[in-house]
C-alpha atoms as a PDB file:
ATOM      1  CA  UNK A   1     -15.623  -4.390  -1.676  1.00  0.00           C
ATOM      2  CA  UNK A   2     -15.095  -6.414   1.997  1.00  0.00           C
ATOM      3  CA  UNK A   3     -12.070  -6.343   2.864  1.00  0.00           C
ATOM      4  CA  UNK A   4     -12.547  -8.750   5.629  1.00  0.00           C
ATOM      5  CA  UNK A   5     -13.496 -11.697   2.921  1.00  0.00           C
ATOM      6  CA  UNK A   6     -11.362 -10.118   0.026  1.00  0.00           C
ATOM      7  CA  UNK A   7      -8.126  -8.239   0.205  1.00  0.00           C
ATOM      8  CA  UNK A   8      -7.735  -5.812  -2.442  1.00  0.00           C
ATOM      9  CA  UNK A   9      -5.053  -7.410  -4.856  1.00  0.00           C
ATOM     10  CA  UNK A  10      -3.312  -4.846  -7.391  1.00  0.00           C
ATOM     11  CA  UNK A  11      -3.306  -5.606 -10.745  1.00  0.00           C
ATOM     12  CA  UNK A  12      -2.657  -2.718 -12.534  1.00  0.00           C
ATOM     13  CA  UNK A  13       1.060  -0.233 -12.632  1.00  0.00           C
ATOM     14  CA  UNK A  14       0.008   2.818  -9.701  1.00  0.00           C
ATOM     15  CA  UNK A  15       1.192   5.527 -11.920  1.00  0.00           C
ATOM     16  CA  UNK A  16      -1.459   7.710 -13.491  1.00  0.00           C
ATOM     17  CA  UNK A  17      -0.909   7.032 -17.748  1.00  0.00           C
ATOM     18  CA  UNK A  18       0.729   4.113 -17.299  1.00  0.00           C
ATOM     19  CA  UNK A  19      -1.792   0.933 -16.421  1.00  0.00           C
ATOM     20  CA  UNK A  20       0.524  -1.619 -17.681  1.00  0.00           C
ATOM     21  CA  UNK A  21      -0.473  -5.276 -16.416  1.00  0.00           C
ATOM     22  CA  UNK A  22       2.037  -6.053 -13.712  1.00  0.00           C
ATOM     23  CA  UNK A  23       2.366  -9.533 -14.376  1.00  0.00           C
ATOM     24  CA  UNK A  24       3.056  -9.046 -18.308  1.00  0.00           C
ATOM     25  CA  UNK A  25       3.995  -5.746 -18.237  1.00  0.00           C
ATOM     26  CA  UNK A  26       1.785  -4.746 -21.297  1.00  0.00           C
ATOM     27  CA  UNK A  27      -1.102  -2.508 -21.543  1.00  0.00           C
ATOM     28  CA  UNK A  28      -4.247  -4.429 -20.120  1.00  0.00           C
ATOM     29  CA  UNK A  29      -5.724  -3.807 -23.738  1.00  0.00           C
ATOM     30  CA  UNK A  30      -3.266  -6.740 -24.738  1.00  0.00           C
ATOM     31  CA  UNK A  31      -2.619  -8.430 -21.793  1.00  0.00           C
ATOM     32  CA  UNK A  32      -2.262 -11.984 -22.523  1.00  0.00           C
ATOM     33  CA  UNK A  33      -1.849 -13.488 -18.713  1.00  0.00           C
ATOM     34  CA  UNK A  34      -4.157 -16.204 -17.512  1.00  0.00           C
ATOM     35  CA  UNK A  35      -6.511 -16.140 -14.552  1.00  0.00           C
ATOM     36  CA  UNK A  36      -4.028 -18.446 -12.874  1.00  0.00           C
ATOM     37  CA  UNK A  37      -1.262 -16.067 -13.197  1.00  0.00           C
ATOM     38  CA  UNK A  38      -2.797 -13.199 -11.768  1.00  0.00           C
ATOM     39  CA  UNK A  39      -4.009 -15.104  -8.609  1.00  0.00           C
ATOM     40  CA  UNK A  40       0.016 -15.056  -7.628  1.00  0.00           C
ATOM     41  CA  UNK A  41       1.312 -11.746  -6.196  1.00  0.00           C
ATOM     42  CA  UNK A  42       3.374 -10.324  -8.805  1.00  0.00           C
ATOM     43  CA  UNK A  43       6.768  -9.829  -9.125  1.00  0.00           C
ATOM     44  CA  UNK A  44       8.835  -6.933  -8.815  1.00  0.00           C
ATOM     45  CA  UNK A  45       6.339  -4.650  -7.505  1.00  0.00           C
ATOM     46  CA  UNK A  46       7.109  -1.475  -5.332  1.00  0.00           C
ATOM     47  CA  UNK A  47       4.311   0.858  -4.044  1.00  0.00           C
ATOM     48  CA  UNK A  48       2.420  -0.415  -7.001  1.00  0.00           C
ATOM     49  CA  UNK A  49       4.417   1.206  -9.859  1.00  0.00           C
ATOM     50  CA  UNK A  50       6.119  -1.417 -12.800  1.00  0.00           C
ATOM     51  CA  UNK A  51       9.861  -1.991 -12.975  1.00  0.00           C
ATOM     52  CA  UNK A  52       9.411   0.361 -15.864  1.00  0.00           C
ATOM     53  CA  UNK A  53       7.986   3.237 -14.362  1.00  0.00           C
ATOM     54  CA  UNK A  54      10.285   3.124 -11.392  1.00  0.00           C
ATOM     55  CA  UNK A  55      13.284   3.427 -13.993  1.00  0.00           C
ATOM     56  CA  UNK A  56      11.687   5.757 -16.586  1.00  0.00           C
ATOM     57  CA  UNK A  57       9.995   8.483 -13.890  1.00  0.00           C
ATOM     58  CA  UNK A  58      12.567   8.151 -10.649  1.00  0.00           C
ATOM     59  CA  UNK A  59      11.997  11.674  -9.657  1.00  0.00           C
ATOM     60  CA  UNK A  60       8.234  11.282  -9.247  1.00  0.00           C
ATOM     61  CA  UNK A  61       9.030   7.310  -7.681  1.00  0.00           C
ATOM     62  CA  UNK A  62      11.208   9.698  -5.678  1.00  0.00           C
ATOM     63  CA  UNK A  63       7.807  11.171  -4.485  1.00  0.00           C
ATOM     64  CA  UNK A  64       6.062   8.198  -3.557  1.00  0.00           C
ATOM     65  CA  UNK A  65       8.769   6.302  -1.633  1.00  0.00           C
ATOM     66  CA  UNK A  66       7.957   6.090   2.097  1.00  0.00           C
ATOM     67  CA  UNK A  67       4.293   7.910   1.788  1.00  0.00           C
ATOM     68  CA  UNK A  68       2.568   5.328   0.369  1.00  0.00           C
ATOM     69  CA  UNK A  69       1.898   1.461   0.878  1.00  0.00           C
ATOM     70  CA  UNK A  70       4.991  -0.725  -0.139  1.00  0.00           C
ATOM     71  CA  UNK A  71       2.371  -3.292  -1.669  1.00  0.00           C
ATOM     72  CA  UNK A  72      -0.419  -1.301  -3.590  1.00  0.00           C
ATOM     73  CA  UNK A  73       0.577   2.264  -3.631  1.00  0.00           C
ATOM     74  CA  UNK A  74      -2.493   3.251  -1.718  1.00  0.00           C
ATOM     75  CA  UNK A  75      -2.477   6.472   0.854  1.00  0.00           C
ATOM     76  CA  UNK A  76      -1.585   5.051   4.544  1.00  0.00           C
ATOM     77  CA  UNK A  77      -3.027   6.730   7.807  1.00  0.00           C
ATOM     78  CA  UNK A  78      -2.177   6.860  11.633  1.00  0.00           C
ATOM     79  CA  UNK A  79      -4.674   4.355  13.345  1.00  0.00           C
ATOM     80  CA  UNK A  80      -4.416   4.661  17.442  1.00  0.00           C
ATOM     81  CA  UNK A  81      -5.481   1.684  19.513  1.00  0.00           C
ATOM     82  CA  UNK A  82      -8.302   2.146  21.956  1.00  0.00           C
ATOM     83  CA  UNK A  83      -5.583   1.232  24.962  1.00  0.00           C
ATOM     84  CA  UNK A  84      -3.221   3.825  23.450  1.00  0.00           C
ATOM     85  CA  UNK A  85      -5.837   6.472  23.894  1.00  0.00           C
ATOM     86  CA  UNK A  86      -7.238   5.429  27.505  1.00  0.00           C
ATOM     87  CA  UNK A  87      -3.601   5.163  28.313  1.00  0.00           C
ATOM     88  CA  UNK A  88      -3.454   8.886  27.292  1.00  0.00           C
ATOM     89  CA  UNK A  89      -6.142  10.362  29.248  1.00  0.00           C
ATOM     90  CA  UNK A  90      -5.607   8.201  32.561  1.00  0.00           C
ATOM     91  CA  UNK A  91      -1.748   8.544  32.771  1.00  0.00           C
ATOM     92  CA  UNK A  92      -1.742  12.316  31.159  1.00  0.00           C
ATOM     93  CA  UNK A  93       0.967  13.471  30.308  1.00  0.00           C
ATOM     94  CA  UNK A  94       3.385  10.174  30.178  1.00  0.00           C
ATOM     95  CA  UNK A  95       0.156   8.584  28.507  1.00  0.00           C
ATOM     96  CA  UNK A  96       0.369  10.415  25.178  1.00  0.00           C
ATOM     97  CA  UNK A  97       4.124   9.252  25.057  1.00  0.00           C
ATOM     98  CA  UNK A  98       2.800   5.534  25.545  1.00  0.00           C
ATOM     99  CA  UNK A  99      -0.306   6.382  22.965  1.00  0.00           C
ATOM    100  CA  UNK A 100       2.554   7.111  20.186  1.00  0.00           C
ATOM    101  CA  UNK A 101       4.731   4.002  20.696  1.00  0.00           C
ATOM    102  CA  UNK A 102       1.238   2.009  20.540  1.00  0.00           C
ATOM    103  CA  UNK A 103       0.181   3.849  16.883  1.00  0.00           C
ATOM    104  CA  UNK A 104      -0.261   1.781  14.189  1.00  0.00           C
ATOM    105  CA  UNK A 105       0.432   2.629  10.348  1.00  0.00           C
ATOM    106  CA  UNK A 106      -2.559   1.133   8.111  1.00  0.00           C
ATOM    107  CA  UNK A 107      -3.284   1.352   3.947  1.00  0.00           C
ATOM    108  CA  UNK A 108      -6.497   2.502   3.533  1.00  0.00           C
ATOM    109  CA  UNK A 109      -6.778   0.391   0.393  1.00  0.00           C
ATOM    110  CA  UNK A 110      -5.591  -3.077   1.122  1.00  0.00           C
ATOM    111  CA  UNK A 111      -5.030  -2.757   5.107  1.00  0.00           C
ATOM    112  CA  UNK A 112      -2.324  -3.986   5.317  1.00  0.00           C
ATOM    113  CA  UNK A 113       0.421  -2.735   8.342  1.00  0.00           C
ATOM    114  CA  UNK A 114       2.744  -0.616   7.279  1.00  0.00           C
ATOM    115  CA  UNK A 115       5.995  -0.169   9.317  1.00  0.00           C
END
């Protein structure tokens, strides 16, 4: 998928065994939404898991808070700016302070900025 022309859009609950619809909030088996509601974001959505999930499994929601994306659920890495890291090795060892403040949190999955 390119995510330059497409971002990824979740449709489905995060949690592994659930897969409810997020819009309808019924297995995708029997999901009854139309195309036109699931081009909206839907509502309700943290980290990708259902209002359901969040209430029925809060010790592994517990988990997931503040390690994963806020929108998707997806894994989120460190991502260092090319002026972070010539800052770094030019003005060594103040450089690596200014490198940190400039580091940037990213979701590997939908890309979004994560703060």
């Amino acid at each position: 998928m390119d995510k330059s022309s497409r971002p990824y859009k979740r449709i489905k609950c995060a949690r592994k065994g659930c897969g409810k619809c997020l819009f309808c909030l019924k297995i995708v088996a029997l999901c009854e939404c139309a195309p036109e509601d699931k081009s909206k974001e839907p509502s309700n959505v943290l980290y990708g898991w259902c209002v359901k999930c969040r209430t029925n499994h809060s010790e592994d929601y517990k988990k997931v808070v503040g390690n994963k994306c806020t929108y998707c659920g997806g894994d989120i890495e460190d991502n260092y700016p090319a002026v972070g890291i010539g800052l770094a090795i030019l003005l060594f060892p103040f450089g690596i302070g200014i490198c940190c403040c400039l580091k940037e949190r990213k979701c590997v999955m939908c890309d979004r900025s994560v703060i």
